[in-house]
Protein backbone atom coordinates (compact mmCIF):
# COMPACT_ATOMS: atom_id res chain seq x y z
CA UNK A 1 0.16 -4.86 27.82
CA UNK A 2 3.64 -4.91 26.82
CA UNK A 3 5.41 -8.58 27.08
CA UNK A 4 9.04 -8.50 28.18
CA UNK A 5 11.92 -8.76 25.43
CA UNK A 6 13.54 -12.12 24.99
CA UNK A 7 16.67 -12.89 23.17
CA UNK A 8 17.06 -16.23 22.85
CA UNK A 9 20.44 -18.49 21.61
CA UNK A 10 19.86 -19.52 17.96
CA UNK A 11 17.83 -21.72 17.05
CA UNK A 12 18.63 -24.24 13.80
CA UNK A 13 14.97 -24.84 13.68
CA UNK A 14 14.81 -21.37 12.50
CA UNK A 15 15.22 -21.87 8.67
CA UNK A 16 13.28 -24.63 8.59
CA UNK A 17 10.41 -22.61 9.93
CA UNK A 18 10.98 -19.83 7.51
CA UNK A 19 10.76 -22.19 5.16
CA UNK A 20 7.54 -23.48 6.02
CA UNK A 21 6.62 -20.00 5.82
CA UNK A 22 7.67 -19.14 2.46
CA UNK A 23 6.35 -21.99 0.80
CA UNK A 24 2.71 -21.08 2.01
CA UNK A 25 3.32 -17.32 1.38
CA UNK A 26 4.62 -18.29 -2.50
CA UNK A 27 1.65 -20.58 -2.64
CA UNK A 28 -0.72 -17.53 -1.56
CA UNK A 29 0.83 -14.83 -3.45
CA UNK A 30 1.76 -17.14 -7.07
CA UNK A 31 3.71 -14.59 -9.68
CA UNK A 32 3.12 -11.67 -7.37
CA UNK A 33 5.87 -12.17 -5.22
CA UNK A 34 9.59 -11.78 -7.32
CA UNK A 35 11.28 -12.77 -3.48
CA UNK A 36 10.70 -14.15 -0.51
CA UNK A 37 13.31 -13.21 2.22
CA UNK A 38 13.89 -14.45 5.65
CA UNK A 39 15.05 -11.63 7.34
CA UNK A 40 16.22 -10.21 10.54
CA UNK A 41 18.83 -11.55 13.06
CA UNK A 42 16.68 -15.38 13.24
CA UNK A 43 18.25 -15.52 9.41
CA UNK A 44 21.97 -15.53 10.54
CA UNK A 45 23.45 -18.29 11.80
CA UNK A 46 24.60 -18.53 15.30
CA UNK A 47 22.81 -15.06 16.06
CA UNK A 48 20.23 -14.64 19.39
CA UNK A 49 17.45 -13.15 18.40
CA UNK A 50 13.60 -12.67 19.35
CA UNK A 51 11.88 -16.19 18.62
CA UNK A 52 10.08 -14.57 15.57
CA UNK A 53 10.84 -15.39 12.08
CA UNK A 54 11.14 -11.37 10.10
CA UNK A 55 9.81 -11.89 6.61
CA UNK A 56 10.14 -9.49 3.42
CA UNK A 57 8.45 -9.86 0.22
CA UNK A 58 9.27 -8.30 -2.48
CA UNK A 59 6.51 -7.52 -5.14
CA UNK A 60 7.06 -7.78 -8.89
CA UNK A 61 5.03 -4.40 -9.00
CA UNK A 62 3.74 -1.88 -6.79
CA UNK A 63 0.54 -2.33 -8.88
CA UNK A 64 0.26 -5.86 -7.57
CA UNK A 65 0.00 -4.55 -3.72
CA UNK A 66 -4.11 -4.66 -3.52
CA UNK A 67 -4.66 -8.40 -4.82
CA UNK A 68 -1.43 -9.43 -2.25
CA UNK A 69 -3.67 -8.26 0.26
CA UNK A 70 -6.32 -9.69 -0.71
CA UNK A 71 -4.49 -13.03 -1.36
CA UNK A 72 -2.69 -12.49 2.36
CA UNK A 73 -6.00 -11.92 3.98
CA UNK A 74 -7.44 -15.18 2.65
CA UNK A 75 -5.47 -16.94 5.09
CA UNK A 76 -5.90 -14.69 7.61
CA UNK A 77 -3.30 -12.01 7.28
CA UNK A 78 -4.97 -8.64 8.18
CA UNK A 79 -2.61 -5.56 6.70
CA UNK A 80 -1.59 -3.18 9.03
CA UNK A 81 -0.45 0.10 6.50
CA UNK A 82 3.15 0.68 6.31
CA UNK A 83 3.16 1.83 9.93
CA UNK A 84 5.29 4.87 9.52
CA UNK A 85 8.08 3.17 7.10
CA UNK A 86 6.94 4.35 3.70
CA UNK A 87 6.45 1.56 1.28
CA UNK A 88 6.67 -1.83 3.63
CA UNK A 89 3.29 -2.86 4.09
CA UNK A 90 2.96 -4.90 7.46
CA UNK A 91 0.76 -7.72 7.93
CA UNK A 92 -0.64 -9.46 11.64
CA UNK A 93 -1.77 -12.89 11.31
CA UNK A 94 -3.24 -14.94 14.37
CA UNK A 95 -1.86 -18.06 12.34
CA UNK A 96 0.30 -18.81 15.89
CA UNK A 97 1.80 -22.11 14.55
CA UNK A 98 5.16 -19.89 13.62
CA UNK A 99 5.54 -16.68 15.39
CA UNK A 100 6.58 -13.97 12.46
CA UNK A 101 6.67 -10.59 11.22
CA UNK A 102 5.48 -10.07 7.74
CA UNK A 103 6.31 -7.08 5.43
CA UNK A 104 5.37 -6.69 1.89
CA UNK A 105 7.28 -4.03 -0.41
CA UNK A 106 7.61 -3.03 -3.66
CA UNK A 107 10.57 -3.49 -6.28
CA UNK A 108 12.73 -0.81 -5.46
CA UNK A 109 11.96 -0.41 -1.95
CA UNK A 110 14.74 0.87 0.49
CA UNK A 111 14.09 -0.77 3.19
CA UNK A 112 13.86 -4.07 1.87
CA UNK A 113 17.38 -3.24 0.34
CA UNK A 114 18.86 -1.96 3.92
CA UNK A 115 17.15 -5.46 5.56
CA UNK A 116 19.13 -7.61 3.07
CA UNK A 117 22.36 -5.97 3.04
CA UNK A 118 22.22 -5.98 7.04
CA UNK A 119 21.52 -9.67 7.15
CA UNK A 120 24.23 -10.63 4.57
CA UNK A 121 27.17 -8.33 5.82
CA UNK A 122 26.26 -10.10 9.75
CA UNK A 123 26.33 -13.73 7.55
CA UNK A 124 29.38 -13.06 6.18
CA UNK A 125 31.09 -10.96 9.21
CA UNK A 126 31.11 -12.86 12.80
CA UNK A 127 33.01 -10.41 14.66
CA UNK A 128 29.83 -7.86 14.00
CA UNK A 129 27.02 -10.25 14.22
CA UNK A 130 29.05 -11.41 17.92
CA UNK A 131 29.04 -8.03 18.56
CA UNK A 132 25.37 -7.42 17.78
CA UNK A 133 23.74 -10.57 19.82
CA UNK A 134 25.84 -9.10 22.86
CA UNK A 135 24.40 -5.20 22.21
CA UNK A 136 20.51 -6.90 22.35
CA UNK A 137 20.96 -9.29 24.78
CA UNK A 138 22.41 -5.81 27.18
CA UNK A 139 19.36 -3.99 25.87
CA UNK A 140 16.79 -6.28 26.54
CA UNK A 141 18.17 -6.44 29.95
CA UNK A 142 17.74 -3.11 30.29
CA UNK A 143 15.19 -1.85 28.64
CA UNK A 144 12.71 -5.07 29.95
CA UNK A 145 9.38 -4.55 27.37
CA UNK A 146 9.74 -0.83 26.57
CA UNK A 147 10.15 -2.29 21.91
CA UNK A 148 10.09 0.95 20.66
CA UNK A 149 13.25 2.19 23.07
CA UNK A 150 15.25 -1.20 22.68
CA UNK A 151 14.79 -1.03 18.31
CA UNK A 152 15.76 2.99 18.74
CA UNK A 153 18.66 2.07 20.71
CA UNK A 154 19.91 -0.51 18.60
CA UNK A 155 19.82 1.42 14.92
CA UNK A 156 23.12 3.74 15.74
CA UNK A 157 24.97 0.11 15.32
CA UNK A 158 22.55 -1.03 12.29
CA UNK A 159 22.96 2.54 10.57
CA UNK A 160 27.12 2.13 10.79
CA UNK A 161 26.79 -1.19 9.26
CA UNK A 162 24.86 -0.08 6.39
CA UNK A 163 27.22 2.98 6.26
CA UNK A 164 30.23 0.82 5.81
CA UNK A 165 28.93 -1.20 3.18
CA UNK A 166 27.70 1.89 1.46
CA UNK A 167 31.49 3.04 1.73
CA UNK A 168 32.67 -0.37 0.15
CA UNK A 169 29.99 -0.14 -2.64
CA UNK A 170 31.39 2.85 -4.09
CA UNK A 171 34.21 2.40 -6.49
């Protein structure tokens, strides 16, 4: 059963949350972990998003990936594979204090790299994040609980903004 799509106003209890996250996921994971990111349009301020906190880590080797999931599963994370995105590992947790999405990558990994230069160019640029909350909240309208259509739909405006920070990081 799909549930419906909600974007919600932002939420200042957001960070905290993440917070609350991070400092059990650095306590589970120790040295493995060289970041812990909050993620996703719930880490920019003033953006609606989906009530769930995104979460990256960032592993200080790709060797260190079975003992993270063995750590993560202590407290009840169970890893779902990298579900089609080669190299982020996804994790489901029933822990239902804090809904969130957890994703565990190694150093190097692209998509960790195109998650934090999307949520820093939105901090840091208004007009785009604006522009962003008002192209989900029309999508979740339409597209009601169909997830996989309303995430397609939104990454021709998530592709340009990488693309134009590509074109500003080239000298």
């Amino acid at each position: 059963m799909n549930l419906r799509i909600v974007i919600s106003d932002y939420d200042p209890l957001w960070p905290q949350q993440f917070a609350t996250l991070r400092a059990r996921l650095a306590h589970t994971l120790g040295g493995l972990a060289g970041a812990i990111e909050h993620i996703g349009s719930t880490a920019v301020p003033g953006l609606a998003a989906k009530p769930v906190i995104d979460i990256d880590v960032l592993l200080r080797s790709a060797a260190d990936l079975p003992l993270a999931i063995t750590r993560l599963a202590s407290w009840g994370y169970e890893h779902q594979g990298d579900l089609s995105i080669p190299g982020r590992q996804t994790f489901r947790t029933r822990l239902a204090d804090i809904p969130h999405h957890l994703y565990v990558c190694p150093p190097g990994n692209e998509e960790y790299e195109r998650h934090i230069v999307f949520r820093d160019h939105l901090r840091t640029h208004p007009e785009d994040a604006h522009a962003y909350a008002a192209l989900k909240r029309t999508l979740a309208a339409i597209l009601g609980d169909d997830r996989d259509a309303y995430t397609q739909a939104k990454s021709k405006f998530v592709a340009e903004i990488l693309r134009r920070n590509r074109q500003r990081a080239i000298p």
